[in-house]
C-alpha atoms as a PDB file:
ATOM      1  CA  UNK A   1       0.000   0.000   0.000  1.00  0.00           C
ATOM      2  CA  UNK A   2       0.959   3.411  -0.879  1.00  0.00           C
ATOM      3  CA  UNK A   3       1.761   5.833   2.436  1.00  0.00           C
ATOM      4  CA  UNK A   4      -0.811   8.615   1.920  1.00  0.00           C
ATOM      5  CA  UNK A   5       1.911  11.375   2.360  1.00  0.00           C
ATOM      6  CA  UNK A   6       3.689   9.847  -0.635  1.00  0.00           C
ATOM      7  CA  UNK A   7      -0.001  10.188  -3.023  1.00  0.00           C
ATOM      8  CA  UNK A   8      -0.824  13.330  -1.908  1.00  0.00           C
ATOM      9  CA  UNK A   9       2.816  14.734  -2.609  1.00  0.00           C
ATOM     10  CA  UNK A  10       2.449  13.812  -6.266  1.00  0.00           C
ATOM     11  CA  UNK A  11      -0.414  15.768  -6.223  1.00  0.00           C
ATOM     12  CA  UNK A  12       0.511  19.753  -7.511  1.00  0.00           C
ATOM     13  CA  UNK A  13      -2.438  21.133  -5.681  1.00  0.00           C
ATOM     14  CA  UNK A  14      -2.039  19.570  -2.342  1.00  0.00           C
ATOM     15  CA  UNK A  15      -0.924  21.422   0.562  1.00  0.00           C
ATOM     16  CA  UNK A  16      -0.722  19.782   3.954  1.00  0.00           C
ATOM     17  CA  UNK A  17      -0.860  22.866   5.696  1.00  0.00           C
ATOM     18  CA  UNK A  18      -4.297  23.583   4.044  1.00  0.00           C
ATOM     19  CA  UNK A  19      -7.270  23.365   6.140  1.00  0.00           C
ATOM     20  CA  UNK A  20      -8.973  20.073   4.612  1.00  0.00           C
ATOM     21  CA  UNK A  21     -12.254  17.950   5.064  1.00  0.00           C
ATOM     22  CA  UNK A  22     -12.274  14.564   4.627  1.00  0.00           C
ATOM     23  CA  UNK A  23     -14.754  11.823   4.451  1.00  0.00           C
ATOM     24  CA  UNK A  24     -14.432   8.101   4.868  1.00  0.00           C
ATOM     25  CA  UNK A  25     -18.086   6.872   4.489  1.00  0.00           C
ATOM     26  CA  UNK A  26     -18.854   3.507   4.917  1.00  0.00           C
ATOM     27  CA  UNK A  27     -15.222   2.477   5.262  1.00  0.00           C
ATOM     28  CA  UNK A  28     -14.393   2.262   9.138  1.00  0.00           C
ATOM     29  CA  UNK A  29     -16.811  -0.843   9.593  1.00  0.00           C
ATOM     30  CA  UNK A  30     -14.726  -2.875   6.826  1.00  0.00           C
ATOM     31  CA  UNK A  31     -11.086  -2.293   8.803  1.00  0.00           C
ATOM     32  CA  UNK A  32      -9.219  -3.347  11.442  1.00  0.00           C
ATOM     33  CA  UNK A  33      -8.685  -1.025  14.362  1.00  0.00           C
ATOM     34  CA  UNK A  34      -4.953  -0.415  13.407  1.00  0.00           C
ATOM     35  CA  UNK A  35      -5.890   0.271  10.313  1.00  0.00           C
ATOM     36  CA  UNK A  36      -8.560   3.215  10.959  1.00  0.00           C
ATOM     37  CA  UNK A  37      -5.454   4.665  13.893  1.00  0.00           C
ATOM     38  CA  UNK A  38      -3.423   4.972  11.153  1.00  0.00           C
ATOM     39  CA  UNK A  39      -5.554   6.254   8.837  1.00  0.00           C
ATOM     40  CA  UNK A  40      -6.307   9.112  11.467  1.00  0.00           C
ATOM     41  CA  UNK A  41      -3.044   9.483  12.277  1.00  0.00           C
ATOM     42  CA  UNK A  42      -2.152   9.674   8.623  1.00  0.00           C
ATOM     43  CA  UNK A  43      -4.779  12.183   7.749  1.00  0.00           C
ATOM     44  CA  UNK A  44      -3.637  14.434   9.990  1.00  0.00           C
ATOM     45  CA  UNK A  45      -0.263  14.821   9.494  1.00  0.00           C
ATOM     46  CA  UNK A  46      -1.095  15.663   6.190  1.00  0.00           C
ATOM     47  CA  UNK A  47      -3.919  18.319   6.904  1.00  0.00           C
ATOM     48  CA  UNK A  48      -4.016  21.576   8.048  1.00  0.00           C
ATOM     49  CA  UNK A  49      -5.396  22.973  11.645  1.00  0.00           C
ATOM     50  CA  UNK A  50      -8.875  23.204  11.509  1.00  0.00           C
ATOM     51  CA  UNK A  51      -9.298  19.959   9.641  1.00  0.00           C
ATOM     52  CA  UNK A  52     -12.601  17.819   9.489  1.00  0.00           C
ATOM     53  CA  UNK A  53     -12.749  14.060   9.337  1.00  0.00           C
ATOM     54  CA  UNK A  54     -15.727  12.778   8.855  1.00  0.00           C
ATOM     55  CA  UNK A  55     -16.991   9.009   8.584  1.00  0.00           C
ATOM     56  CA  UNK A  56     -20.219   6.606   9.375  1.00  0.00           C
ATOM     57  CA  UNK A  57     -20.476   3.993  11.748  1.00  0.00           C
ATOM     58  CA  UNK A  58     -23.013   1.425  12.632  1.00  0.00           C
ATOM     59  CA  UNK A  59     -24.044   2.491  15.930  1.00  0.00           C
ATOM     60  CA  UNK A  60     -23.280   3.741  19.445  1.00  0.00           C
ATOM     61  CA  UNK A  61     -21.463   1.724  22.208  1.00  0.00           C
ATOM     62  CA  UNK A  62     -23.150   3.946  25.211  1.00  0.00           C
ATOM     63  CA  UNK A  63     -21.235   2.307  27.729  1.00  0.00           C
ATOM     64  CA  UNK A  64     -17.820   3.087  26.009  1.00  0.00           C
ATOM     65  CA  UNK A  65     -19.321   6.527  24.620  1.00  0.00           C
ATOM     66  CA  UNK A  66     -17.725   5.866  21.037  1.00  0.00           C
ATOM     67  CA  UNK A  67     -18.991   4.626  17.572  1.00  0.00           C
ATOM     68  CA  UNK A  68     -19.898   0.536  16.911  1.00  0.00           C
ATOM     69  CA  UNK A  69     -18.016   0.576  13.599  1.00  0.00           C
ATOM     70  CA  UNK A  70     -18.049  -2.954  13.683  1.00  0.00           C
ATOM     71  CA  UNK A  71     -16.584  -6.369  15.004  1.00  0.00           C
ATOM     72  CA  UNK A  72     -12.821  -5.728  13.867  1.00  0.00           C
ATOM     73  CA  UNK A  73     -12.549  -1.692  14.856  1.00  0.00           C
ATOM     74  CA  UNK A  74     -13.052   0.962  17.927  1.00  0.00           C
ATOM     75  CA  UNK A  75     -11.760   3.888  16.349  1.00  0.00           C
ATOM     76  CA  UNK A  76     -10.883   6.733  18.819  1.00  0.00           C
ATOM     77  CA  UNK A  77     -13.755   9.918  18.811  1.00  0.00           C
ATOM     78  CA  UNK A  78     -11.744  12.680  18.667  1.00  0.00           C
ATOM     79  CA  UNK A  79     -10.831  16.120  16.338  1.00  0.00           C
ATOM     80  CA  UNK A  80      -7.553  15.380  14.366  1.00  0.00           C
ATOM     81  CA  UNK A  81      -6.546  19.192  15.005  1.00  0.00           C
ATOM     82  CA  UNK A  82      -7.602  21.999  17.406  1.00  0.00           C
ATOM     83  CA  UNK A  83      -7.447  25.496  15.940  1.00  0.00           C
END
């Protein structure tokens, strides 16, 4: 797999220091926890303060306070940047 900082530097119009939204819909449920860490983790690196990340999940684990994004993941709830 391809380290996201290595596709978006090919890309002319990225800049990591840009304030950025993404959106990983109906993705989360499908990985394992590492995985959606490092895609966090990944994503912002390479975005700006004042970055959105935004995904879906399958419900709401009230005793843990966090998404149910599935058997395989617990992804951690919280903003990839503070302004």
């Amino acid at each position: 797999m391809t380290p996201l900082a290595e596709v978006l530097a090919a890309e002319p119009n990225w800049h990591s220091s840009a304030m950025s939204f993404v959106g990983a819909e109906g993705l989360t449920q499908y990985l394992p926890e590492v995985a959606v860490r490092e895609m966090l983790e990944d994503v912002s690196r390479e975005t700006g303060t004042g970055s959105k990340f935004a995904l879906t999940s399958v419900g709401w684990r009230e005793a843990e306070n966090r998404p149910e994004s599935g058997p395989k993941t617990a992804p951690c709830c919280q903003p990839l940047k503070n302004p």
